[in-house]
C-alpha atoms as a PDB file:
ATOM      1  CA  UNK A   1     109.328 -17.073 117.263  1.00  0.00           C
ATOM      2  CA  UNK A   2     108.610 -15.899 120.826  1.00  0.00           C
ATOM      3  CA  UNK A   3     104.357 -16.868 120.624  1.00  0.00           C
ATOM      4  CA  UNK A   4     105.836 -20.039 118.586  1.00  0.00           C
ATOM      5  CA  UNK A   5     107.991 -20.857 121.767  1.00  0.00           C
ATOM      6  CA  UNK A   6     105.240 -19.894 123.841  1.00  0.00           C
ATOM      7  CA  UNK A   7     102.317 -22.147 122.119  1.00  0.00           C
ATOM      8  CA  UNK A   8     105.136 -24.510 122.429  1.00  0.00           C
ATOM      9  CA  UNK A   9     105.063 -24.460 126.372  1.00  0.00           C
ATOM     10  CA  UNK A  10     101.569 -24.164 126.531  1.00  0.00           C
ATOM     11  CA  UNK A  11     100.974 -27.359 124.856  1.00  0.00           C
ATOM     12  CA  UNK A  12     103.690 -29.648 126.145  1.00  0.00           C
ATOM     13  CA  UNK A  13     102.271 -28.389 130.189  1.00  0.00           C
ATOM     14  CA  UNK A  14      98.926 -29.738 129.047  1.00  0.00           C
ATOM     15  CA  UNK A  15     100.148 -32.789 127.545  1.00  0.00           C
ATOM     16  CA  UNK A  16     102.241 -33.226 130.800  1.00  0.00           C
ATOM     17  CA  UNK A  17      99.228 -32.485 133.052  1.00  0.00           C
ATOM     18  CA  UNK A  18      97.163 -34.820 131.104  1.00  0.00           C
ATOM     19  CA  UNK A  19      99.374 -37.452 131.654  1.00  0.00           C
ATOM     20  CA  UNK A  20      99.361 -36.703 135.178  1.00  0.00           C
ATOM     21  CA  UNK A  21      95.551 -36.568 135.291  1.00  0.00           C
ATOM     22  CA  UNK A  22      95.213 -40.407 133.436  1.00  0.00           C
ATOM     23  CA  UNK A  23      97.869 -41.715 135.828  1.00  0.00           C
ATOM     24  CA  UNK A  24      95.882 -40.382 138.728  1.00  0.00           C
ATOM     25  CA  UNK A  25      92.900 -41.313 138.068  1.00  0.00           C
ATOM     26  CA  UNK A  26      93.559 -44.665 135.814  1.00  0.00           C
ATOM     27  CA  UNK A  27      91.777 -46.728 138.704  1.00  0.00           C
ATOM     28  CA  UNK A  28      88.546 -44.927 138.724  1.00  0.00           C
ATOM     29  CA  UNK A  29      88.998 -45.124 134.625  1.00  0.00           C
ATOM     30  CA  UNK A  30      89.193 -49.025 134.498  1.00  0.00           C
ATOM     31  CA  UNK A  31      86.661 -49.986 138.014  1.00  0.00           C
ATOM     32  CA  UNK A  32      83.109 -48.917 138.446  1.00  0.00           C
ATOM     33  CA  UNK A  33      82.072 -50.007 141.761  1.00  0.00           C
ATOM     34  CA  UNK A  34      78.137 -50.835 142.235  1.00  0.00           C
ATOM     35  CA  UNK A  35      76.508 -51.581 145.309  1.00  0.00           C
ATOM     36  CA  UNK A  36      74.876 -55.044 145.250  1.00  0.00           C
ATOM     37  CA  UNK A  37      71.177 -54.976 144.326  1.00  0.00           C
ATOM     38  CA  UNK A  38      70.539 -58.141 146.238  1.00  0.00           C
ATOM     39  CA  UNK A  39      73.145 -58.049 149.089  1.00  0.00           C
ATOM     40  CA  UNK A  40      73.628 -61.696 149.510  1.00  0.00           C
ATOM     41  CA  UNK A  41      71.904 -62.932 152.687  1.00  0.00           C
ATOM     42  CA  UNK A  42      74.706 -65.396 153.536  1.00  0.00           C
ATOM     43  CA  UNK A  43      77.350 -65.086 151.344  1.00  0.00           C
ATOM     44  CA  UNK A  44      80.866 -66.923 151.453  1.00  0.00           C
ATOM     45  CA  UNK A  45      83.661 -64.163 153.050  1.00  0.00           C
ATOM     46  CA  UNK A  46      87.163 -64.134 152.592  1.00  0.00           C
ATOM     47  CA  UNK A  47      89.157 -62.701 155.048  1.00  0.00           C
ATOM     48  CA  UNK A  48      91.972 -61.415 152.771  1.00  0.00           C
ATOM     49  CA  UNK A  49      94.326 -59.598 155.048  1.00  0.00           C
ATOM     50  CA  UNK A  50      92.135 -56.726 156.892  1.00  0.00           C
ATOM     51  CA  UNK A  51      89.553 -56.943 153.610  1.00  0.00           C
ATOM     52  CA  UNK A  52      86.619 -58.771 153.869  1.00  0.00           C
ATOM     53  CA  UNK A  53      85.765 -59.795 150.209  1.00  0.00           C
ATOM     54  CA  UNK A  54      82.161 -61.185 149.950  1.00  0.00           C
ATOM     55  CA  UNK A  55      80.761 -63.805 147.704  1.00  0.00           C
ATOM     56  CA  UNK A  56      76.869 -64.357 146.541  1.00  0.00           C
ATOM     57  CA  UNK A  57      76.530 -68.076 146.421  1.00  0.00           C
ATOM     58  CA  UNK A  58      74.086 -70.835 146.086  1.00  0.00           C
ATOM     59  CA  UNK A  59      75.503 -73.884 148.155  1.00  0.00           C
ATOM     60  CA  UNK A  60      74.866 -77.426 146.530  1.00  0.00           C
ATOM     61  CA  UNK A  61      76.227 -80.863 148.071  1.00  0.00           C
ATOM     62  CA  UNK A  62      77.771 -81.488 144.306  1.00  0.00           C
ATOM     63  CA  UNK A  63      81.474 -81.999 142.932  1.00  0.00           C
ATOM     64  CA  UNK A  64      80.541 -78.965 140.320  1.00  0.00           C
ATOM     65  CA  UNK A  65      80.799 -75.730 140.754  1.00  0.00           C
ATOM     66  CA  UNK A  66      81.312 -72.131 139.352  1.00  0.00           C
ATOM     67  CA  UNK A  67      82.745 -69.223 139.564  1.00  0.00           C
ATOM     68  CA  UNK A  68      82.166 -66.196 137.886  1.00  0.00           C
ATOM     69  CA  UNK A  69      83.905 -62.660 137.240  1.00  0.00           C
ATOM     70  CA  UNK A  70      82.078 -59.864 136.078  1.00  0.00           C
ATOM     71  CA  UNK A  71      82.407 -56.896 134.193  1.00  0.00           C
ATOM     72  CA  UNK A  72      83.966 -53.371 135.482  1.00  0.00           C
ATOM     73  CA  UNK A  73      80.432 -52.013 136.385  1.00  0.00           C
ATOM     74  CA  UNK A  74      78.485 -55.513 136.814  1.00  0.00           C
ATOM     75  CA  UNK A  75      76.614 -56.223 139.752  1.00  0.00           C
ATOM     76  CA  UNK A  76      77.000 -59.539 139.972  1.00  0.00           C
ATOM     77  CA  UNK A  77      74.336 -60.389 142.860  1.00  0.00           C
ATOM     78  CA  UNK A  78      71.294 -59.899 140.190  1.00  0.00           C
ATOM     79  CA  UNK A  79      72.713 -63.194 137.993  1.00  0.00           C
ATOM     80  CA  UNK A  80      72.804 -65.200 141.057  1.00  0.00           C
ATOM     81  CA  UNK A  81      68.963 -66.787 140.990  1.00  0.00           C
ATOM     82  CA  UNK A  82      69.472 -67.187 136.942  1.00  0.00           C
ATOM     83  CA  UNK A  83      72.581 -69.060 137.419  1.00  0.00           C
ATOM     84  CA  UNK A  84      71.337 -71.233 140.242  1.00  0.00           C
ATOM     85  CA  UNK A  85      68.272 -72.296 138.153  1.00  0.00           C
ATOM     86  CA  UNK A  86      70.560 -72.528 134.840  1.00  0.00           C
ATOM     87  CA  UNK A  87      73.878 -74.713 136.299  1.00  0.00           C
ATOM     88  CA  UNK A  88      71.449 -76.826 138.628  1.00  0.00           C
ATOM     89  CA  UNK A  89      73.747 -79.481 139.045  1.00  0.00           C
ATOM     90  CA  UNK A  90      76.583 -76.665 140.105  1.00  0.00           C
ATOM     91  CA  UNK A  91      77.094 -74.796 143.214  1.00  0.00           C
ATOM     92  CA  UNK A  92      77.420 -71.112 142.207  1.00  0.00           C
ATOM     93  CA  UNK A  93      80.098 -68.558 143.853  1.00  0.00           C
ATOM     94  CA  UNK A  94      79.670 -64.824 141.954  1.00  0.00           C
ATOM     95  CA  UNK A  95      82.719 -62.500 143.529  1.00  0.00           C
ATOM     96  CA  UNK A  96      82.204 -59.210 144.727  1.00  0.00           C
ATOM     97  CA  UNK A  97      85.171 -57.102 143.862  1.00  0.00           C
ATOM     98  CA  UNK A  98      87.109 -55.153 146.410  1.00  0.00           C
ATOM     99  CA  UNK A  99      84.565 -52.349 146.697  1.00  0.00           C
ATOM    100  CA  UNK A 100      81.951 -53.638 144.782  1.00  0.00           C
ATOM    101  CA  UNK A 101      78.575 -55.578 146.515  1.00  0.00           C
ATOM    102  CA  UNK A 102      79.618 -54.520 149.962  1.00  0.00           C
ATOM    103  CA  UNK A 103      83.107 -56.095 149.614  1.00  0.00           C
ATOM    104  CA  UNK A 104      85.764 -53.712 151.681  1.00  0.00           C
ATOM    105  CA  UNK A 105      89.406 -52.503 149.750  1.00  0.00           C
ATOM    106  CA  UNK A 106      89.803 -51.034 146.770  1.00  0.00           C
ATOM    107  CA  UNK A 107      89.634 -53.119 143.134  1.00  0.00           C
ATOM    108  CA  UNK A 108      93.429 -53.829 141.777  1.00  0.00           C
ATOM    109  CA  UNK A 109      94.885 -56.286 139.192  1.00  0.00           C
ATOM    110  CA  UNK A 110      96.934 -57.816 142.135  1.00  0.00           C
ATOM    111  CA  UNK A 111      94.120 -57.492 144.445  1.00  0.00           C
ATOM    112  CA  UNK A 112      90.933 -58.946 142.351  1.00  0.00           C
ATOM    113  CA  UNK A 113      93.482 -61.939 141.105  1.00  0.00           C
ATOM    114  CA  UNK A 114      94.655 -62.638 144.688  1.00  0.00           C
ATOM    115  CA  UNK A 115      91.330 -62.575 145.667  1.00  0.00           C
ATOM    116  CA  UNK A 116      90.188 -65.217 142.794  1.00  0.00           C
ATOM    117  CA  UNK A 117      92.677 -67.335 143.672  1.00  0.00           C
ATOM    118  CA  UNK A 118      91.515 -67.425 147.560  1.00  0.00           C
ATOM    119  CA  UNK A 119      87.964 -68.477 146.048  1.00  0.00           C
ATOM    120  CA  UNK A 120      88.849 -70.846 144.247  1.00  0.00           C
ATOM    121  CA  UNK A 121      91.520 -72.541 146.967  1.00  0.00           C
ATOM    122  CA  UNK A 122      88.265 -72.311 149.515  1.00  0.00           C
ATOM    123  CA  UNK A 123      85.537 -74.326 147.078  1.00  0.00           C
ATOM    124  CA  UNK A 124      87.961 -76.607 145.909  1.00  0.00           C
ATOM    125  CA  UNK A 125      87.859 -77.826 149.305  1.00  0.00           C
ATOM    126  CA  UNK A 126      84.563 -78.871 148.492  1.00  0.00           C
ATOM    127  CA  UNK A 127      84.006 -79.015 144.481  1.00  0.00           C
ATOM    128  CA  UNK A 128      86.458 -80.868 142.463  1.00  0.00           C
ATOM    129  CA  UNK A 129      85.320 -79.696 138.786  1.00  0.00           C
ATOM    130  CA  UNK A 130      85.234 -76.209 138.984  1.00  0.00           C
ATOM    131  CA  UNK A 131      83.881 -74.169 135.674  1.00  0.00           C
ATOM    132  CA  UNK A 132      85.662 -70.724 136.089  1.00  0.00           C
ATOM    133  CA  UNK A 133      83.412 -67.917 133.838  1.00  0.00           C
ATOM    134  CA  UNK A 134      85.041 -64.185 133.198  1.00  0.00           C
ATOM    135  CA  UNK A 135      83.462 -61.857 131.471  1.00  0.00           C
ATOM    136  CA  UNK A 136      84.939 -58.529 130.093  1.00  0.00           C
ATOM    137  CA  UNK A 137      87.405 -57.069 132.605  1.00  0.00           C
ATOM    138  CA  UNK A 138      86.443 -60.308 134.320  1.00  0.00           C
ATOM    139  CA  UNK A 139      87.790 -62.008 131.441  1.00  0.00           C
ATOM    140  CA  UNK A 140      91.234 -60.992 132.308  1.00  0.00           C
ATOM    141  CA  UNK A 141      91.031 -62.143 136.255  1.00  0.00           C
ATOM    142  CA  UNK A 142      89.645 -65.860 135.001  1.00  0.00           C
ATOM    143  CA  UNK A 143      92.616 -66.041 132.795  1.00  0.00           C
ATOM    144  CA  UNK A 144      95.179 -65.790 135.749  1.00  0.00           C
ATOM    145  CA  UNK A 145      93.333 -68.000 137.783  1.00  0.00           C
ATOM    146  CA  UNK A 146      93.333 -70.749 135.101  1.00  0.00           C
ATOM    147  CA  UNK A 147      96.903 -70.195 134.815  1.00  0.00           C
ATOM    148  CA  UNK A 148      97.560 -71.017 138.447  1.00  0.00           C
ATOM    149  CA  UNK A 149      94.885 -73.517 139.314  1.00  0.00           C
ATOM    150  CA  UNK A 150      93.126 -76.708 137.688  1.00  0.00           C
ATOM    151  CA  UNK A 151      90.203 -75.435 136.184  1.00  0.00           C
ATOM    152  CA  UNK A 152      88.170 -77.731 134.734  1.00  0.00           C
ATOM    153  CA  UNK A 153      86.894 -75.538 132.029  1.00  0.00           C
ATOM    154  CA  UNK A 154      87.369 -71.575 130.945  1.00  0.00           C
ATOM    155  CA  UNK A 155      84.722 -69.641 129.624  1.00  0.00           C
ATOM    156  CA  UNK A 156      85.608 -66.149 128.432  1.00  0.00           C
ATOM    157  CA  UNK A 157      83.081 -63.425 127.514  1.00  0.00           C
ATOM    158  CA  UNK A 158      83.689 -60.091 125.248  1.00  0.00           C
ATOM    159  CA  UNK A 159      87.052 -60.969 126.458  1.00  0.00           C
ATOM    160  CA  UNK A 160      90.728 -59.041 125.889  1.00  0.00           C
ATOM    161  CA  UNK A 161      94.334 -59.898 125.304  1.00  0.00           C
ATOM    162  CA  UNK A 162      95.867 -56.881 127.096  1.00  0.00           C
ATOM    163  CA  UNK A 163      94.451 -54.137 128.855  1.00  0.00           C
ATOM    164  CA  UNK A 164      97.735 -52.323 128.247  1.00  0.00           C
ATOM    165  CA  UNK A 165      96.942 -52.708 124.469  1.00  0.00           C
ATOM    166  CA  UNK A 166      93.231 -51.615 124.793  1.00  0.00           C
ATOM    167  CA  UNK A 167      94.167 -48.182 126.251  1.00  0.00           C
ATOM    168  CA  UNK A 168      96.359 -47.604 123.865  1.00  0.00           C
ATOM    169  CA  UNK A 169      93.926 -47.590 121.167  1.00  0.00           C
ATOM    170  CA  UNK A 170      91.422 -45.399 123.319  1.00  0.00           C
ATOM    171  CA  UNK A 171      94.743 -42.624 124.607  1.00  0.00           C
ATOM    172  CA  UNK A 172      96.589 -43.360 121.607  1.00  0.00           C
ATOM    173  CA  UNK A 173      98.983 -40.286 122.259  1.00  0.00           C
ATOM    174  CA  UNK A 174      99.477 -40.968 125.869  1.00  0.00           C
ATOM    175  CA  UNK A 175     102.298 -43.091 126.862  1.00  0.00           C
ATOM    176  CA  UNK A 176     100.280 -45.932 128.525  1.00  0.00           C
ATOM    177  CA  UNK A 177     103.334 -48.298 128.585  1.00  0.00           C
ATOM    178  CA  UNK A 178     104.874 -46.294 131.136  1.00  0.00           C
ATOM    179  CA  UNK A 179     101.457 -45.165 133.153  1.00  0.00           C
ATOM    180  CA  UNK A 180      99.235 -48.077 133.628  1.00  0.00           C
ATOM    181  CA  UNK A 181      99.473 -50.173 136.663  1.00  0.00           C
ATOM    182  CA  UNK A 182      97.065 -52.545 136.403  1.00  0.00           C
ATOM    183  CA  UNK A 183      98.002 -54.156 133.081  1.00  0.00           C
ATOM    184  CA  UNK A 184      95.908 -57.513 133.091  1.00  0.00           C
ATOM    185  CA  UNK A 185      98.305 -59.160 129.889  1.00  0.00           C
ATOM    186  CA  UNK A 186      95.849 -62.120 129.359  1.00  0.00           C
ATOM    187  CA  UNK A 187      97.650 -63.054 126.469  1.00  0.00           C
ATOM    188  CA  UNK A 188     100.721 -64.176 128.269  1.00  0.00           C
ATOM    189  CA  UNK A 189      98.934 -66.378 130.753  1.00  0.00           C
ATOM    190  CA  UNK A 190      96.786 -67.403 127.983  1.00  0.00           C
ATOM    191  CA  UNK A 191      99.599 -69.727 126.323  1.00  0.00           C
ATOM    192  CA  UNK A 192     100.448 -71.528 129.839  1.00  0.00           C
ATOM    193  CA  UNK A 193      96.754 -72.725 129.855  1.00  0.00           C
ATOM    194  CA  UNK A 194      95.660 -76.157 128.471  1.00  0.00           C
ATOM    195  CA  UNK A 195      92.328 -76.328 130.100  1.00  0.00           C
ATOM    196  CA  UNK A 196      89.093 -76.199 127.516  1.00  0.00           C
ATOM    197  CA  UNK A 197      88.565 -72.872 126.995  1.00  0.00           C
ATOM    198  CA  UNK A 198      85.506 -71.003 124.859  1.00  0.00           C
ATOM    199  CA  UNK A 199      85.819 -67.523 123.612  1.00  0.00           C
ATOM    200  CA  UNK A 200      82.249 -66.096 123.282  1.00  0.00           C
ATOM    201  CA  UNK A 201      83.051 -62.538 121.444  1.00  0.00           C
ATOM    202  CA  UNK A 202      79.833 -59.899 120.291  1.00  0.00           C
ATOM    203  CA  UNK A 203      79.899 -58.941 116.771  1.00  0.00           C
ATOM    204  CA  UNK A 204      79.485 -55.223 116.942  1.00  0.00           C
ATOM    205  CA  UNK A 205      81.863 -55.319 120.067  1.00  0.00           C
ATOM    206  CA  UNK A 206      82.192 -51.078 120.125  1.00  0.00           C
ATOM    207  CA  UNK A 207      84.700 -51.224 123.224  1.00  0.00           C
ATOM    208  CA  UNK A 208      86.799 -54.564 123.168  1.00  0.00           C
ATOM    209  CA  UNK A 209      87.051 -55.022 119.286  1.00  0.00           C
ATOM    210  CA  UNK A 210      87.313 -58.116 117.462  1.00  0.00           C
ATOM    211  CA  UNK A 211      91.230 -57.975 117.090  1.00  0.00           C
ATOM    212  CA  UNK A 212      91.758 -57.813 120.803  1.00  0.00           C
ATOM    213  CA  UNK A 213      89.800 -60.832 121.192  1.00  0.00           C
ATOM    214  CA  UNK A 214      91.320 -62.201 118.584  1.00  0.00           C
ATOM    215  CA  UNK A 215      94.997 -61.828 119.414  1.00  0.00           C
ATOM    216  CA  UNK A 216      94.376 -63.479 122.870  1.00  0.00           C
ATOM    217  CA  UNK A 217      92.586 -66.508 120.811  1.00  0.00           C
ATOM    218  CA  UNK A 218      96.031 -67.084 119.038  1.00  0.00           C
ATOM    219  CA  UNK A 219      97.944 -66.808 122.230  1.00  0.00           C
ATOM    220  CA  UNK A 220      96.102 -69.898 123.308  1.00  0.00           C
ATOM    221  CA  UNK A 221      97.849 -73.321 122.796  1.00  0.00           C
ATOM    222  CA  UNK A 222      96.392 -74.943 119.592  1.00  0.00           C
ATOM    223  CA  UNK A 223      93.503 -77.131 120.589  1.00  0.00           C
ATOM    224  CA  UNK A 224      92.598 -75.760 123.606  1.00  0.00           C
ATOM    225  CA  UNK A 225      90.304 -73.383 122.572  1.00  0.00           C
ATOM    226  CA  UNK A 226      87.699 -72.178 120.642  1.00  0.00           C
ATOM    227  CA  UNK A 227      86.187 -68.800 119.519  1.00  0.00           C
ATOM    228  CA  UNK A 228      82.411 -68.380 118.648  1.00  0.00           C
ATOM    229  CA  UNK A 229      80.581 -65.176 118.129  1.00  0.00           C
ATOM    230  CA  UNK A 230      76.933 -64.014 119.447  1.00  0.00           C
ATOM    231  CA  UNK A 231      74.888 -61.143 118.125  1.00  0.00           C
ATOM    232  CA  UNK A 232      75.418 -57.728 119.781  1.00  0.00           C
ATOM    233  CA  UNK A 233      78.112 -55.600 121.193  1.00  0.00           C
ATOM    234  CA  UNK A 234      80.477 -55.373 124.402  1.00  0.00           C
ATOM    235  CA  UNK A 235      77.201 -54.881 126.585  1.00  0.00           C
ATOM    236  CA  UNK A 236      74.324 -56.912 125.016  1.00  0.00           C
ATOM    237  CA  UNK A 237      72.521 -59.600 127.643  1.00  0.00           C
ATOM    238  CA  UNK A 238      73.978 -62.923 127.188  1.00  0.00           C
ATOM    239  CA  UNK A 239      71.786 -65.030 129.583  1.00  0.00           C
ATOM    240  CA  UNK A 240      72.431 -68.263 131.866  1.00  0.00           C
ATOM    241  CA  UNK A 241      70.971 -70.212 129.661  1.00  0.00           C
ATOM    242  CA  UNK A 242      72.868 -69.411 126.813  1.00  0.00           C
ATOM    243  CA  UNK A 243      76.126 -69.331 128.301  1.00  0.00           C
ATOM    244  CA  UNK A 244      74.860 -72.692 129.583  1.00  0.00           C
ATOM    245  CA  UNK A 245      74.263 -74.483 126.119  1.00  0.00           C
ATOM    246  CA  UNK A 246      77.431 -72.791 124.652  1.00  0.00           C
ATOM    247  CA  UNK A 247      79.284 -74.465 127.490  1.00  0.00           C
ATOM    248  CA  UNK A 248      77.805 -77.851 127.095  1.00  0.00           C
ATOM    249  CA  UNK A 249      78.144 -77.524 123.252  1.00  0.00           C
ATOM    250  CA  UNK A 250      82.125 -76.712 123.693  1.00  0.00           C
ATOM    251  CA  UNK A 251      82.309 -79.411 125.642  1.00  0.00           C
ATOM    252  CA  UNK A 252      81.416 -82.302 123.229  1.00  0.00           C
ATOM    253  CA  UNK A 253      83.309 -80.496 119.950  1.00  0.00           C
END
């Protein structure tokens, strides 16, 4: 009874200490930071607080524009020639998260959404039809900012309904409800959104899963949105030009 007691101990202290570990270290779990390949020349810099976030962009006298939100571990300063060329008729603003590209802070949920929102407040100064793309964990910063701003249309890659739910299939005997900070609940947002959205979701999707992308499909108000799928999984190349003749094809269904 005494080794039973003991095992016992043994195992609940390293169940406690993983718990401890995942809650330490959930940030450097969820954000990859990469430096910026092609450190944008003159990029567009918000002054958020005492962070300087810093945005590639391609400039264009035009009432389009886009943004775009990448993935966990995207450098987004390599897409920034493709999109130009692609969306010619759109001036093109790719954000470098808090510690990504140059960009000073650290990446939060509060932080990359507040930031998104400051981007979009500054173009639509100048843009009034603003195409907001997410993809991945971007997915889930695109979907707050079209809850709180008038995006013309939403475009959603490999996208999630809740981070929350997510880890709790990958740590499925940890007790993420209580541990995870940055939560990024697209679903909920999801239903106060009427703007046009597409769901593009990869059919062999090995980290997001079809269900996930799924569920935040149905949270969307009926009509709003539609769901098509594209050959490949969570990290297969969907280019410019794709993304651009899915968009115009959404657009006139």
């Amino acid at each position: 009874m005494r080794t039973l007691l003991s095992l016992a101990s043994y195992l609940l202290a390293g169940y406690g200490l993983l718990c401890l570990l995942l809650y330490l270290m959930q940030r450097q779990l969820i954000y990859f930071p990469v430096p910026a390949a092609f450190p944008p020349e003159q990029p567009l810099v918000l002054q958020q607080g005492k962070v300087q976030v810093l945005v590639s962009q391609q400039p264009r006298a035009s009432d389009k524009a886009l943004l775009y939100f990448g993935g966990n571990a995207e450098d987004v300063s390599v897409s920034l020639a493709e999109f130009g060329a692609v969306f010619s008729k759109h001036a093109i603003y790719l954000m470098h998260y808090r510690g990504y590209g140059g960009s000073e802070g650290r990446p939060s949920e509060q932080a990359l959404v507040s930031d998104a929102l400051a981007l979009f407040d500054a173009v639509a100064t100048e843009h009034s039809d603003i195409v907001v793309i997410g993809r991945s964990l971007g997915s889930g910063v695109a979907v707050q900012l079209a809850a709180q701003r008038p995006v013309q249309q939403l475009v959603l890659i490999t996208p999630f309904d809740s981070l929350a739910k997510l880890a709790q299939q990958q740590f499925p005997v940890v007790p993420v409800h209580w541990l995870l900070k940055d939560r990024y609940e697209s679903a909920h947002y999801a239903s106060h959104i009427d703007t046009p959205t597409l769901l593009l979701v990869a059919e062999q999707d090995e980290i997001i899963g079809w269900a996930r992308s799924e569920a935040l499909y149905q949270a969307f108000p009926s009509g709003s949105v539609r769901m098509l799928s594209f050959a490949g999984n969570h990290n297969s190349y969907l280019s410019a030009q794709q993304l651009y003749e899915l968009t115009a094809r959404s657009q006139h269904k």
